[in-house]
N, C-alpha and C. Protein backbone atom coordinates (compact mmCIF):
# COMPACT_ATOMS: atom_id res chain seq x y z
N UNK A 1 7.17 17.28 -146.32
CA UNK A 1 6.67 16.34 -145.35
C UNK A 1 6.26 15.04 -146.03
N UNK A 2 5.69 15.11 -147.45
CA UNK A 2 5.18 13.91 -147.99
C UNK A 2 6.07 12.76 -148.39
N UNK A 3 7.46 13.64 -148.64
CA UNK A 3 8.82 13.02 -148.60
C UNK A 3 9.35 11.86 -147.19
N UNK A 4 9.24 12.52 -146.07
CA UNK A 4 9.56 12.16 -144.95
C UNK A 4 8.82 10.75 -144.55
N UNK A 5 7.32 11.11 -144.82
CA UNK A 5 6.49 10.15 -144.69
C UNK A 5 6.25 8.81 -145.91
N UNK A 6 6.55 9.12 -146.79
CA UNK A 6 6.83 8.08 -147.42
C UNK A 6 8.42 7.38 -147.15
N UNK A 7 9.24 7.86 -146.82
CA UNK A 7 10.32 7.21 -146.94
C UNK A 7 10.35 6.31 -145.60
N UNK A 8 9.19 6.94 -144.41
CA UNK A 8 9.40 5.81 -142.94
C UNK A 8 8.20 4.52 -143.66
N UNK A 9 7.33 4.90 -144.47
CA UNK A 9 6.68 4.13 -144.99
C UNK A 9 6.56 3.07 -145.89
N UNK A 10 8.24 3.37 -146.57
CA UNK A 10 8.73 2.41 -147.49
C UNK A 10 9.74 1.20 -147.09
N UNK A 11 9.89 1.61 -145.46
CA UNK A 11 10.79 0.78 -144.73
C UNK A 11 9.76 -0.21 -143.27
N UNK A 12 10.74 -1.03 -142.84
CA UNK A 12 10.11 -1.67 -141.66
C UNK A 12 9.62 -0.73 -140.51
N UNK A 13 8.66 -0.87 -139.80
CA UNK A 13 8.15 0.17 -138.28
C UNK A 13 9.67 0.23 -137.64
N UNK A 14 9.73 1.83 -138.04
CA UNK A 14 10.92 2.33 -136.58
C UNK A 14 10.96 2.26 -135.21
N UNK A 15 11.95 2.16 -134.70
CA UNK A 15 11.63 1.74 -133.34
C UNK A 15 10.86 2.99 -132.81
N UNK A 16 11.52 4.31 -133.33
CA UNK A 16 11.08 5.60 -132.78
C UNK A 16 11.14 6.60 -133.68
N UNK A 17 10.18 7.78 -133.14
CA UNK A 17 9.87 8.99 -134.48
C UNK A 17 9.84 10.14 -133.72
N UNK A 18 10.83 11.07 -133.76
CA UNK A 18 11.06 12.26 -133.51
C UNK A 18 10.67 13.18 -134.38
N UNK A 19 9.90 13.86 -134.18
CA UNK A 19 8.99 15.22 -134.73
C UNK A 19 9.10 16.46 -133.98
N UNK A 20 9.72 16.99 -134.71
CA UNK A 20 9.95 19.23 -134.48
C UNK A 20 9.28 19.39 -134.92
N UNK A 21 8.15 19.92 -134.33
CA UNK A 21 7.39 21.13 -134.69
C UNK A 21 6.48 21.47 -133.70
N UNK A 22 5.89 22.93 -134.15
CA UNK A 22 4.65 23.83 -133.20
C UNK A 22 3.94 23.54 -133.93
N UNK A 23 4.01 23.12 -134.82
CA UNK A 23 2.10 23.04 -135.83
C UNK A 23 1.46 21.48 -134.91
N UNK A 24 0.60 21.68 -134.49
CA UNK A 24 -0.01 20.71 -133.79
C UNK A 24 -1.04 19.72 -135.11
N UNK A 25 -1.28 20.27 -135.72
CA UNK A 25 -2.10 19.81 -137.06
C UNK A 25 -0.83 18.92 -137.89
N UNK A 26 0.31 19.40 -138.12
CA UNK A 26 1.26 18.24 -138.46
C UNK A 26 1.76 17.53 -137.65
N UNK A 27 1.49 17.47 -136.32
CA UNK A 27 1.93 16.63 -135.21
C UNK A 27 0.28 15.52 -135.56
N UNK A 28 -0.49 15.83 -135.46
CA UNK A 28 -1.85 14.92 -135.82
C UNK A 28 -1.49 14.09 -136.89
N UNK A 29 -1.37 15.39 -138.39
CA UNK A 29 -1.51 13.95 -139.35
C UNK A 29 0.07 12.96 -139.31
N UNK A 30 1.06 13.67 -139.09
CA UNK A 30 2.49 12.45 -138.89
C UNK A 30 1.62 11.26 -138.56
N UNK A 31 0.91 11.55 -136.99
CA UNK A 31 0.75 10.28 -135.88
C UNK A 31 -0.10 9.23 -136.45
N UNK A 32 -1.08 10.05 -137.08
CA UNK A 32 -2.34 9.59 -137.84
C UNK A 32 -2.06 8.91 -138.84
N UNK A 33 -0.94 9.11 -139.91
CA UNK A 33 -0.74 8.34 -141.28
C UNK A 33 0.01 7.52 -141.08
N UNK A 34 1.40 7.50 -140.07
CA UNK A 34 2.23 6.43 -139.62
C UNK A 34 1.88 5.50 -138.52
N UNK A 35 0.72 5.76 -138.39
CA UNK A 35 -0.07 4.41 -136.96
C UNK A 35 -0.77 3.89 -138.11
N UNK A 36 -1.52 4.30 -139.37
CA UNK A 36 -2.14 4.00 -140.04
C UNK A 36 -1.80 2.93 -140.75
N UNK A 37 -0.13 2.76 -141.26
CA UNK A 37 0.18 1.68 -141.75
C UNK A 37 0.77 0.57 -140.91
N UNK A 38 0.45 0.16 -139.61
CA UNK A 38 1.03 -0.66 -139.32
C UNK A 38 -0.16 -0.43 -137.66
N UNK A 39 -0.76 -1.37 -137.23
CA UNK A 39 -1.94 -1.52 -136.24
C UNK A 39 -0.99 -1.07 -134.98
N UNK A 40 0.19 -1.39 -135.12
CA UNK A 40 1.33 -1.24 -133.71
C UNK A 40 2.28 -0.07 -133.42
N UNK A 41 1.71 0.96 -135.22
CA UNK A 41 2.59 1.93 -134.96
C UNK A 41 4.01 1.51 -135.06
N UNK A 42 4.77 2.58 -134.16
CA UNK A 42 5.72 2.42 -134.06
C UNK A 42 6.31 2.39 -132.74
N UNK A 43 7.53 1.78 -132.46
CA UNK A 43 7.77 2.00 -130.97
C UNK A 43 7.94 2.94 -130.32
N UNK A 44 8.37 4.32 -130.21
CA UNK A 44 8.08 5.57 -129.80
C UNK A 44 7.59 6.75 -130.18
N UNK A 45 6.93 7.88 -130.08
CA UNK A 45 6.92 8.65 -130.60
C UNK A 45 7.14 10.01 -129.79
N UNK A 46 7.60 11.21 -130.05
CA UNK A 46 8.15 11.98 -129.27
C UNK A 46 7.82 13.22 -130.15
N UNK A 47 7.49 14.18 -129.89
CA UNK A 47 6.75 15.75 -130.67
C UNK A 47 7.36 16.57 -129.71
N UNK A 48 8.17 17.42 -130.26
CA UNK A 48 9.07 18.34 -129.79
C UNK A 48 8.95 19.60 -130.20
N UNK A 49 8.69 21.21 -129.84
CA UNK A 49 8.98 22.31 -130.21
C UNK A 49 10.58 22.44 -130.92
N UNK A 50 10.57 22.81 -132.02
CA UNK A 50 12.24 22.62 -132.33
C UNK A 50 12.85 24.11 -131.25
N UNK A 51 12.29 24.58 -130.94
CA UNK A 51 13.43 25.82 -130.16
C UNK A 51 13.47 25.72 -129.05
C-alpha cells in the first residue's frame, strides 16, 4: 500500500481514486493521506468491496 500511495503522491492530483477493499481502516488512511497532500484532494473518490 505504501507503494501505491507514494506513487499517486509523486504525481499531479488524479482526477479519481478507486479503492478495493473491506478493510474500512485502509479505506480511512488512503482518504486521509491523499486529501492530506493537496487541500482539494482529488476529484473523485470511490471505495469498493472487491467481490
Amino acid at each position: 500500500m505504501e507503494e501505491a500511495i507514494q506513487t499517486v503522491m509523486d504525481h499531479l492530483k488524479p482526477l479519481a481514486l478507486y479503492l478495493f477493499t473491506e478493510d474500512k481502516q485502509v479505506e480511512h488512511e488512503v482518504l486521509t493521506r491523499l486529501t492530506a497532500i493537496n487541500s482539494s484532494g482529488f476529484g473523485k473518490f470511490c471505495a469498493k468491496d472487491p467481490y
